[in-house]
Protein backbone atom coordinates (compact mmCIF):
# COMPACT_ATOMS: atom_id res chain seq x y z
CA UNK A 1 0.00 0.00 0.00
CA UNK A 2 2.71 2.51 0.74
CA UNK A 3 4.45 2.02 -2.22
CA UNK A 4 1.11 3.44 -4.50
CA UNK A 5 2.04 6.61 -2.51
CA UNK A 6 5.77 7.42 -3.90
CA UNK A 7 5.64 9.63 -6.88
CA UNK A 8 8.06 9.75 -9.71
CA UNK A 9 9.76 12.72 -8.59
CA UNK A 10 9.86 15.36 -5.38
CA UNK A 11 10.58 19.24 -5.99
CA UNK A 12 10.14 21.86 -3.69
CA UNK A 13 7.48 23.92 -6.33
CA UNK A 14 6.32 23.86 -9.41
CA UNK A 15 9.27 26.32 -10.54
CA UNK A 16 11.73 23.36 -9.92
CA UNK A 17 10.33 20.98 -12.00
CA UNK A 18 12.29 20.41 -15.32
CA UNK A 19 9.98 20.90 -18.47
CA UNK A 20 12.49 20.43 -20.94
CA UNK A 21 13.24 16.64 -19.26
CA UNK A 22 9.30 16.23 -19.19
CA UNK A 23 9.00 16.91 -22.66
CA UNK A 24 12.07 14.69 -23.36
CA UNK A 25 10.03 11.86 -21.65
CA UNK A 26 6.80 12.17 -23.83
CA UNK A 27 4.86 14.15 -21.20
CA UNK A 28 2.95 16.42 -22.60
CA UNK A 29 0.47 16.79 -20.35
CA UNK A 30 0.10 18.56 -16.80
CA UNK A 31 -2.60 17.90 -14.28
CA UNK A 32 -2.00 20.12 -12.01
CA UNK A 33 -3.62 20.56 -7.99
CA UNK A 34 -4.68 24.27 -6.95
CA UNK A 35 -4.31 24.87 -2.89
CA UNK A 36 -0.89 24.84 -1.81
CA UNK A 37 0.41 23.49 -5.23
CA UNK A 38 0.35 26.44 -7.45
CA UNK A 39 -0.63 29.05 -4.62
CA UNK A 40 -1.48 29.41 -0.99
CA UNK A 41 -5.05 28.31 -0.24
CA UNK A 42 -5.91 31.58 0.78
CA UNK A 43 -4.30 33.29 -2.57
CA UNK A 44 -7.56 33.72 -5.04
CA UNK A 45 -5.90 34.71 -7.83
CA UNK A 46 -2.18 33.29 -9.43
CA UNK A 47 0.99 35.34 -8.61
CA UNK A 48 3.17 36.85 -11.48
CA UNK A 49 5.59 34.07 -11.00
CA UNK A 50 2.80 31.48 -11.79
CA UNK A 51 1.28 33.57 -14.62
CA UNK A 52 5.13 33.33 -16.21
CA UNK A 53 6.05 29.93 -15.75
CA UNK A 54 2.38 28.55 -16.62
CA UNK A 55 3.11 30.88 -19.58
CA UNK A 56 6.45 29.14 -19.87
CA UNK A 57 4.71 25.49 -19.36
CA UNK A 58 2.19 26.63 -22.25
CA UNK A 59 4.91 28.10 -24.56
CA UNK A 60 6.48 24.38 -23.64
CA UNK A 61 3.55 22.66 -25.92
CA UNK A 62 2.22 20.98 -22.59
CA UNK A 63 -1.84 20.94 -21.99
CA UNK A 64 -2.88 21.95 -18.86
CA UNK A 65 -6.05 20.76 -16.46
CA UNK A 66 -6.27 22.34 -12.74
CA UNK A 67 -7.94 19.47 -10.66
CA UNK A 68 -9.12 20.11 -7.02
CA UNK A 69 -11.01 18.77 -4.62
CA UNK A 70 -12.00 22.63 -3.71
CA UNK A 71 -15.57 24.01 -5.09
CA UNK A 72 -15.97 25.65 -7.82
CA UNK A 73 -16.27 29.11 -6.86
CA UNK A 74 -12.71 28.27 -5.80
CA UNK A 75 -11.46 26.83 -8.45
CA UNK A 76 -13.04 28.91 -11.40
CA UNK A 77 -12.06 32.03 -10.45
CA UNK A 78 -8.75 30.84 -10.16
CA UNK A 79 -8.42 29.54 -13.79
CA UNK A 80 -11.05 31.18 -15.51
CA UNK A 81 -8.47 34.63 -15.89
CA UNK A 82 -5.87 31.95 -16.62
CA UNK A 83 -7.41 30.61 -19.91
CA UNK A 84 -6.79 26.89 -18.09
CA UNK A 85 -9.82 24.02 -18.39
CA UNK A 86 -10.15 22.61 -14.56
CA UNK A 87 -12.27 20.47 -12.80
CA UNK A 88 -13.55 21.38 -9.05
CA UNK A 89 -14.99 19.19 -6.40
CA UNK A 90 -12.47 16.06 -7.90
CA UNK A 91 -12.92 14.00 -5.00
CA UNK A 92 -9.08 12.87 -5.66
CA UNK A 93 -7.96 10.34 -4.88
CA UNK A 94 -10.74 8.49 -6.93
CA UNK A 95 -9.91 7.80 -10.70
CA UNK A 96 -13.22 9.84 -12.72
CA UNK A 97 -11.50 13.22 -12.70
CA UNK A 98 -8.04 12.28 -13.45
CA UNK A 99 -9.25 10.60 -16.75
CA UNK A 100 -11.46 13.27 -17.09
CA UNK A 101 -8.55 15.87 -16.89
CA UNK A 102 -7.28 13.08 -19.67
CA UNK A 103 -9.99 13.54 -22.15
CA UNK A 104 -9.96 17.19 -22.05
CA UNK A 105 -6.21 17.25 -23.01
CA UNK A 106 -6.69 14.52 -25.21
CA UNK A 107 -3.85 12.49 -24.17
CA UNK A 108 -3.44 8.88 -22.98
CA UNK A 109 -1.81 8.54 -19.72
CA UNK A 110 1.75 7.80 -20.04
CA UNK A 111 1.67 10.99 -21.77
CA UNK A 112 0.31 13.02 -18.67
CA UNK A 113 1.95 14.27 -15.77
CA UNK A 114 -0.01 14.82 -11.72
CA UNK A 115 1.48 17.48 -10.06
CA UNK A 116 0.34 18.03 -6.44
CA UNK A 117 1.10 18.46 -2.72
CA UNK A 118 -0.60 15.64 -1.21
CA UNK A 119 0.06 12.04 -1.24
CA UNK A 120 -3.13 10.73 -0.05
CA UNK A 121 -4.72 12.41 -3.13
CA UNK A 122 -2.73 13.96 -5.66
CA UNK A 123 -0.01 10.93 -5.97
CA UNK A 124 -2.15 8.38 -5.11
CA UNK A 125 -4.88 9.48 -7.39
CA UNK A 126 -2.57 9.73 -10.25
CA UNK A 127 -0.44 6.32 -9.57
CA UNK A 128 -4.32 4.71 -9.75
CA UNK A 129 -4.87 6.26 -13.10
CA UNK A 130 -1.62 5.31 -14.55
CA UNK A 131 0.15 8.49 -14.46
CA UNK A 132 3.45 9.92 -13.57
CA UNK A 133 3.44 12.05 -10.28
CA UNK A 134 5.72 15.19 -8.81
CA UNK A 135 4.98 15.35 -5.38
CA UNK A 136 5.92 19.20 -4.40
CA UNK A 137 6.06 20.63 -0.99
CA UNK A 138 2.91 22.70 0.04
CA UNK A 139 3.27 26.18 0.44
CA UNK A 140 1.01 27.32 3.31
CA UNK A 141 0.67 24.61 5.61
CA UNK A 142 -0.83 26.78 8.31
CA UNK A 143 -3.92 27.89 5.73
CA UNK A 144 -5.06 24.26 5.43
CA UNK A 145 -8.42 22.90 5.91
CA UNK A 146 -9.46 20.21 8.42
CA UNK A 147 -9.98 17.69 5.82
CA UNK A 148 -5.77 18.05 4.93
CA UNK A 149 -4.45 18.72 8.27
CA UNK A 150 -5.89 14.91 8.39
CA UNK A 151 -4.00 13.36 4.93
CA UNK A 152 -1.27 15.06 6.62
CA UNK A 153 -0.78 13.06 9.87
CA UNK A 154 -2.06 9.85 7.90
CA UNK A 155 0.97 10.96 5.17
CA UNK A 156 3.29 11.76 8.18
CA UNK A 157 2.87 8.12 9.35
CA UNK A 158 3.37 6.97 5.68
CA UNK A 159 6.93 8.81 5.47
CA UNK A 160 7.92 7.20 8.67
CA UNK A 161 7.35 3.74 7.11
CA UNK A 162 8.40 4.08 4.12
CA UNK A 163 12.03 5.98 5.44
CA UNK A 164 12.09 3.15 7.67
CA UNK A 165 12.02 0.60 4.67
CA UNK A 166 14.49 2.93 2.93
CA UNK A 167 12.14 3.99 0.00
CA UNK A 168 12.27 7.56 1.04
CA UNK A 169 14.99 9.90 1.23
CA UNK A 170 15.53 11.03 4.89
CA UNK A 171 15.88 14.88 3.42
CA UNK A 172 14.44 16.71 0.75
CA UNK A 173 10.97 16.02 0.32
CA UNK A 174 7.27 17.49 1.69
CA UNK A 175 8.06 18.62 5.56
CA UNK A 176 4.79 18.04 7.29
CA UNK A 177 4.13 19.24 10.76
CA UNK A 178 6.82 21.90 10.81
């Protein structure tokens, strides 16, 4: 079970991931979480920096689908000035949306990419659909909702395991609880 919840890669944000090794790969594709992924989840709108490297991303030739378990209201007026397709109220880690966020890029999924800051959801969701997964660290730990702050001590027990097994690297990676 704890194995379904390593991704591919770990980077501190989005801004550290490598597009042109991505694109090398065949990815060309990026699902992509909202809340403490790409912003805060108290930030409504995106910050210059994200408005130049999605710009970047774009520029890239990758397709791009926000998915989030956040409502619509939420999500929409998030992406809607952004020109990005997304799909609120995901309820990641289940598989509809993530093949969903498939169809609307029209890609197959070795040729899509989850990006998120939750295991529980984003990299589990996206290992179950047959995706690759970049597990960043969240931004704003402090604005989370209950529902998180929960995935987080379930994740925190996850790390511990899978350290102790020697699957995970005892630096670098998401710091919960800190």
């Amino acid at each position: 079970m704890f194995k379904r919840l390593l991704p591919d890669r770990i980077v501190t944000a989005v801004y550290d991931i490598d597009l042109h090794e991505l694109h090398a790969q065949g990815i060309r594709g990026i699902i992509t979480d909202l809340d403490n992924t790409l912003v805060s989840a108290k930030t409504p709108l995106a910050t210059p920096q994200l408005i130049g490297w999605l710009d970047l991303v774009k520029e890239r030739g990758f397709k791009v689908v926000i998915l989030s378990n956040n409502n619509d209201s939420r999500v929409g007026k998030f992406a809607a000035p952004l020109g990005i397709p997304y799909i609120p109220a995901a309820r990641k880690p289940a598989g509809a949306a993530f093949r969903r966020a498939l169809q609307l890029m029209g890609l197959p999924a070795d040729q899509a990419v989850v990006i998120g800051d939750q295991m529980l959801t984003d990299v589990l969701g996206g290992r179950r659909a047959g995706l690759h997964t970049i597990l960043v660290s969240p931004i704003a730990i402090a604005e989370e909702g209950w529902a998180t702050r929960i995935n987080r001590r379930i994740e925190k027990i996850a790390l511990a395991r899978l350290r102790k097994k020697g699957l995970w690297p005892d630096k670098g990676g998401p710091q919960h609880g800190k």
